[in-house]
N, C-alpha and C. Protein backbone atom coordinates (compact mmCIF):
# COMPACT_ATOMS: atom_id res chain seq x y z
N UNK A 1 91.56 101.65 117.58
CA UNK A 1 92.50 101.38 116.51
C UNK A 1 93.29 102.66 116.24
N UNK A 2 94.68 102.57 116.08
CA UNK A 2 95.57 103.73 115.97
C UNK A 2 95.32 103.88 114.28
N UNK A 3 95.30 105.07 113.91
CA UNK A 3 95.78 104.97 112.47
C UNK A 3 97.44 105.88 112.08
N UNK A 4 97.85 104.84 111.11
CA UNK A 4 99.25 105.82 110.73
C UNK A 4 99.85 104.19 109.04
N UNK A 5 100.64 104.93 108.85
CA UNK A 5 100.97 104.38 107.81
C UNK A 5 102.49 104.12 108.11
N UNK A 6 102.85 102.56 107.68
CA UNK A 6 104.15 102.68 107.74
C UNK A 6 104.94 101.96 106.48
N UNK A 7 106.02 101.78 106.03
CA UNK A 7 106.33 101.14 105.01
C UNK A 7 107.24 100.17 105.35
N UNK A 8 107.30 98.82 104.89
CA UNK A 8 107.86 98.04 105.06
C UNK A 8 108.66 96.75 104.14
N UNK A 9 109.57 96.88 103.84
CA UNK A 9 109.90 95.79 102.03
C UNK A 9 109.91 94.73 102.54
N UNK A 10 109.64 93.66 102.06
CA UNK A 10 109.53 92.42 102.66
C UNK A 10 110.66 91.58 101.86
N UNK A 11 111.20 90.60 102.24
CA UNK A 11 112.64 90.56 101.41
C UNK A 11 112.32 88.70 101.38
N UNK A 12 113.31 87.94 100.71
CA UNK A 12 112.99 86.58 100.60
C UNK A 12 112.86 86.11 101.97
N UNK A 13 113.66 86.87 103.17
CA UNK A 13 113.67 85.67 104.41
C UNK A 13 112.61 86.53 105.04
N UNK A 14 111.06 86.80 104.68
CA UNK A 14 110.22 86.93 105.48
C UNK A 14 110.14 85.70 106.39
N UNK A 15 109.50 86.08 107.44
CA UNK A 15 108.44 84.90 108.62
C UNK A 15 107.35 85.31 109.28
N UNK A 16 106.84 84.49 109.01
CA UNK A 16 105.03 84.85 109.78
C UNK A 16 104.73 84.31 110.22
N UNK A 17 104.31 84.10 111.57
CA UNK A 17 103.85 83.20 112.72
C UNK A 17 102.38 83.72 113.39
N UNK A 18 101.87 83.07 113.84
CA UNK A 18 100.51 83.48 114.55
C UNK A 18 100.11 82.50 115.83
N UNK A 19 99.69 82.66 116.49
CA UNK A 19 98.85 81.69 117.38
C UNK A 19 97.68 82.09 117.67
N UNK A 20 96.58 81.43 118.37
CA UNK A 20 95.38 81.05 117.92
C UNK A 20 95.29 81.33 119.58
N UNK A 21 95.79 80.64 120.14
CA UNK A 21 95.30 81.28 121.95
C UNK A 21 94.88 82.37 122.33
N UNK A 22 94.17 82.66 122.88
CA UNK A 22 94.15 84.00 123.24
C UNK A 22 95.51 84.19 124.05
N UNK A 23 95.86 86.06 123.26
CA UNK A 23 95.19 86.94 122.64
C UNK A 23 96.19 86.56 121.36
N UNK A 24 95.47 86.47 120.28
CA UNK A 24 95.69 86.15 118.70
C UNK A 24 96.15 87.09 118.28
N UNK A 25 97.41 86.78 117.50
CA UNK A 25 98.50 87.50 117.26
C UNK A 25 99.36 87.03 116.06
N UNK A 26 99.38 87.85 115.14
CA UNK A 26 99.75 87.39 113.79
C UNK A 26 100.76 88.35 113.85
N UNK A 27 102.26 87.71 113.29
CA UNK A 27 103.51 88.30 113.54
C UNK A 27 104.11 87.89 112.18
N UNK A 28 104.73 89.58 111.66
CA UNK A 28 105.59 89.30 110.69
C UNK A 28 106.48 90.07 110.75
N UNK A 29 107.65 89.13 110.37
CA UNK A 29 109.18 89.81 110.41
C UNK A 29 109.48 90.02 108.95
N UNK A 30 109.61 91.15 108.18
CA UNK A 30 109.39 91.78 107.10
C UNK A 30 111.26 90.92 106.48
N UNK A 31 112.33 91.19 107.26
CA UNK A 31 113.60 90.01 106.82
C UNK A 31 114.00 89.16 107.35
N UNK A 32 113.20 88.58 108.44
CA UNK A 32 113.08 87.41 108.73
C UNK A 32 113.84 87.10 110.26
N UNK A 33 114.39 88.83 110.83
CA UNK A 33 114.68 88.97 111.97
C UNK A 33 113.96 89.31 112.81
N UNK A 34 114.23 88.11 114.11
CA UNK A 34 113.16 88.54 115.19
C UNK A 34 113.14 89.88 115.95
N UNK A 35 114.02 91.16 115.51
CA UNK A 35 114.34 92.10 115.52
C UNK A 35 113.53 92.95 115.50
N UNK A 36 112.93 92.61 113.81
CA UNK A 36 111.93 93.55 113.09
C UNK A 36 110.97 92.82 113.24
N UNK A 37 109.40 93.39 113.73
CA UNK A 37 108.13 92.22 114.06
C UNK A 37 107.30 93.63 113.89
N UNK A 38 106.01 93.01 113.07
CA UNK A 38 104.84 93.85 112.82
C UNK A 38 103.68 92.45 113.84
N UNK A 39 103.30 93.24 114.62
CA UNK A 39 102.03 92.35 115.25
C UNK A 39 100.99 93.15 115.17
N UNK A 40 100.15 91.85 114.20
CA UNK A 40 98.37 92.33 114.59
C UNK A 40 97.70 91.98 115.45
N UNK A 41 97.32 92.35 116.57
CA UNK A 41 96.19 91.66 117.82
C UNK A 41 95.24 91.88 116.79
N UNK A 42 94.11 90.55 117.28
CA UNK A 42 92.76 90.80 116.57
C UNK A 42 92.18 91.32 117.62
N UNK A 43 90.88 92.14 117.32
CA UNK A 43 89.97 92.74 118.19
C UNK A 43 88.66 91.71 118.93
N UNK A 44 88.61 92.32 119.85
CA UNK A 44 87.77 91.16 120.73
C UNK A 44 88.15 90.37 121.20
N UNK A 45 87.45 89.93 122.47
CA UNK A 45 87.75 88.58 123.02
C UNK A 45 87.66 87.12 122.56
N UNK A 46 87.92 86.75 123.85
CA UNK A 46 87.95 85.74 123.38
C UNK A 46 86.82 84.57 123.08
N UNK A 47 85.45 85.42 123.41
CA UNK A 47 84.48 84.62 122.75
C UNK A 47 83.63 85.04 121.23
N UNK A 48 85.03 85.74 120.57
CA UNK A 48 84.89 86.76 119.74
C UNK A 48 85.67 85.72 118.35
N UNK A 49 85.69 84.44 118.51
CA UNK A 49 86.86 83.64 117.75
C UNK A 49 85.99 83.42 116.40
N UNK A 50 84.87 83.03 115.81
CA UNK A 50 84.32 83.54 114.83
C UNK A 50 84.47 84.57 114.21
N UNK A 51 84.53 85.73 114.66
CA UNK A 51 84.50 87.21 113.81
C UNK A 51 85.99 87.31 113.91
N UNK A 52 86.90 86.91 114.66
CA UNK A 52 88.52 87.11 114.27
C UNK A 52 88.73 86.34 112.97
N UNK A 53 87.71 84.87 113.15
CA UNK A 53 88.33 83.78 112.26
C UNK A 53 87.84 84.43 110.94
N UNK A 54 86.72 85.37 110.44
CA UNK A 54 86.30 85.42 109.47
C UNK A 54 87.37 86.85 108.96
N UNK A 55 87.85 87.54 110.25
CA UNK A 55 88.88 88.43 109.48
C UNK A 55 90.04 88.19 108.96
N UNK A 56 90.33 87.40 109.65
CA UNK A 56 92.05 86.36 109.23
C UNK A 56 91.81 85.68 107.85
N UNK A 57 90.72 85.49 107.08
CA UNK A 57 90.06 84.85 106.15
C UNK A 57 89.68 85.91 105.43
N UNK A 58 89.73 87.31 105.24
CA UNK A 58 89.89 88.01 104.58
C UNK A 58 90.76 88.37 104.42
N UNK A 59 91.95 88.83 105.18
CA UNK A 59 93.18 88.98 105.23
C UNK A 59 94.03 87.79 103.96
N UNK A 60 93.92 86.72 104.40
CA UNK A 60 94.49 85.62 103.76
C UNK A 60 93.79 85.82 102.59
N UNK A 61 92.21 85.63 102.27
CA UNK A 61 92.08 85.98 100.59
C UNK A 61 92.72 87.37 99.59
N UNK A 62 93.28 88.55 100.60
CA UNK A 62 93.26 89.22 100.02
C UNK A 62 94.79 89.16 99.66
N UNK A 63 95.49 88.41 100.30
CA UNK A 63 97.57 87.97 100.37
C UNK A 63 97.19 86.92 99.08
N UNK A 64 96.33 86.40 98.96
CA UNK A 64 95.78 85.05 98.25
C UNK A 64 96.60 85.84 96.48
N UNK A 65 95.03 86.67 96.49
CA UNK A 65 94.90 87.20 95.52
C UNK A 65 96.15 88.27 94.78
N UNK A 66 96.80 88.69 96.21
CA UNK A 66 97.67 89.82 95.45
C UNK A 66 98.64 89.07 95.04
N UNK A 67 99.41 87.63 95.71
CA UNK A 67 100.40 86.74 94.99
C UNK A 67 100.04 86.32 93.81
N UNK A 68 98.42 85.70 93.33
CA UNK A 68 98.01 85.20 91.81
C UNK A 68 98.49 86.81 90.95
N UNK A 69 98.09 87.85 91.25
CA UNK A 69 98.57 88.84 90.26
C UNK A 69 100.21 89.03 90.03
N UNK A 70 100.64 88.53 91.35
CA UNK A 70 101.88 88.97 91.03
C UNK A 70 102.32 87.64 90.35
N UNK A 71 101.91 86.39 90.46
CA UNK A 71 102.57 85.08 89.94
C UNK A 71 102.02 85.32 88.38
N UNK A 72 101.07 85.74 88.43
CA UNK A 72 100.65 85.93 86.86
C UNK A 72 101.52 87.00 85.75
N UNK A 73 101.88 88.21 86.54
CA UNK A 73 103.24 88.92 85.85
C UNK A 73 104.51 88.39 85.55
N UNK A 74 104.53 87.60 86.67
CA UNK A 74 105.74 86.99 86.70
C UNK A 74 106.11 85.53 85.25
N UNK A 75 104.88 85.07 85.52
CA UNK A 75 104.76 84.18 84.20
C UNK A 75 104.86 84.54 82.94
N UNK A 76 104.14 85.90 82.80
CA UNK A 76 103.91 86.33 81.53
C UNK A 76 105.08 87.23 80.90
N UNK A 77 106.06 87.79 82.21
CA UNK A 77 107.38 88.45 81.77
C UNK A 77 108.22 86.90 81.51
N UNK A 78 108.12 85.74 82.02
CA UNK A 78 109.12 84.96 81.99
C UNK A 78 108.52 84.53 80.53
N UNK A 79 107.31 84.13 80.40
CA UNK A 79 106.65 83.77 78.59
C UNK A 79 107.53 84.66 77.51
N UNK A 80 107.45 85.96 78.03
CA UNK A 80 107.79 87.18 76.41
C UNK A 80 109.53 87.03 76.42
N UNK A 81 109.99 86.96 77.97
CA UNK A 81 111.27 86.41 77.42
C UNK A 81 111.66 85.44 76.63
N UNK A 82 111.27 84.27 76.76
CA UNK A 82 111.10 82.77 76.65
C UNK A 82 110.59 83.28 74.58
N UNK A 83 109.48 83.93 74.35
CA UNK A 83 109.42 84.23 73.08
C UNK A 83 110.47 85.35 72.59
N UNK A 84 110.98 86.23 73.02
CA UNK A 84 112.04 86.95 72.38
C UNK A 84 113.19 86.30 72.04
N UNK A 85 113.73 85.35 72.95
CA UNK A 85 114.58 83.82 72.73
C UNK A 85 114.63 83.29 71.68
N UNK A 86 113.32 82.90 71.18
CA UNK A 86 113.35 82.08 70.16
C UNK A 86 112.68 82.90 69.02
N UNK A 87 112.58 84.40 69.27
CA UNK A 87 112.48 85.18 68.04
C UNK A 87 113.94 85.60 67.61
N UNK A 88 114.57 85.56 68.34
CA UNK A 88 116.36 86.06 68.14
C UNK A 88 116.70 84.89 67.39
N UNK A 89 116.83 83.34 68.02
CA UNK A 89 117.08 82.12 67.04
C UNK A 89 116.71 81.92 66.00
N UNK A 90 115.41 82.69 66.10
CA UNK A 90 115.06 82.01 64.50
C UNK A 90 115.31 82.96 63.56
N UNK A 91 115.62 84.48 63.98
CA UNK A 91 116.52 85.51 63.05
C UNK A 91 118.24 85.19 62.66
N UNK A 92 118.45 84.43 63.90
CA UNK A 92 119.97 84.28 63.45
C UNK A 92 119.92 82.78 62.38
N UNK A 93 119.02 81.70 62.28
CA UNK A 93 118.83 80.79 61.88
C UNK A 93 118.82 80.98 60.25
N UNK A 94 117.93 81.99 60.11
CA UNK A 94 117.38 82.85 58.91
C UNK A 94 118.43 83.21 58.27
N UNK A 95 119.83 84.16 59.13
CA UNK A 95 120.78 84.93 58.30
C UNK A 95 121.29 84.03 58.08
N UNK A 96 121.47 82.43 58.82
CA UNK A 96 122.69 82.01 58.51
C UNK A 96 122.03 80.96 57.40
N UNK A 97 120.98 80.59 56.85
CA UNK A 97 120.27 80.32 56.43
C UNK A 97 120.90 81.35 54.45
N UNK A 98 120.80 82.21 54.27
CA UNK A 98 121.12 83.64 53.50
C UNK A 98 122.24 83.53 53.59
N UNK A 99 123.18 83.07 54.28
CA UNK A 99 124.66 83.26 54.32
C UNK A 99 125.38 84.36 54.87
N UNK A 100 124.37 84.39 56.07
CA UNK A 100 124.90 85.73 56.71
C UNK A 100 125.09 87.38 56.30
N UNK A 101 123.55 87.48 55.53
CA UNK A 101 123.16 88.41 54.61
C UNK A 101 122.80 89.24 55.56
């Protein structure tokens, strides 16, 4: 295994493809051009399809999990907007309520 770090933004037109034949190969195009491709070979052969299958299954719980955190920010910034909304209405409701006091 090489080690190095690279950075990559992933933009709305990601694509991710994989096949299952040997040799298993999970491909992602970070904007959705077949241009740009990150491939993971899994390790081992091919009578090795259990221990790939249980890594691809960590992989996926761990994409799982980081989207629920991010869908969960995302809800809770769209909630406090959604309440600042109707904290503004019901201040302007109020003045006009006072007569625009």
């Amino acid at each position: 295994m090489s080690r190095s770090r690279h950075t990559f933004f992933l933009g709305s037109g990601l694509s991710v493809d994989g096949t299952s034949a040997w040799p298993a190969v999970l491909t992602i195009h970070p904007d959705g051009s077949p241009r740009t491709a990150l491939a993971f070979h899994l390790s081992g052969g091919p009578s090795a399809i259990a221990e790939q299958a249980a890594t691809v299954e960590r992989l996926a719980e761990a994409v799982t999990s980081w989207a629920k955190e991010l869908r969960a920010r995302a809800d809770a910034e769209q909630d406090a907007v959604a309440k600042l909304a109707a904290a503004q209405a019901e201040i302007e409701r109020l003045l006009a309520e006072q007569g625009g006091a």
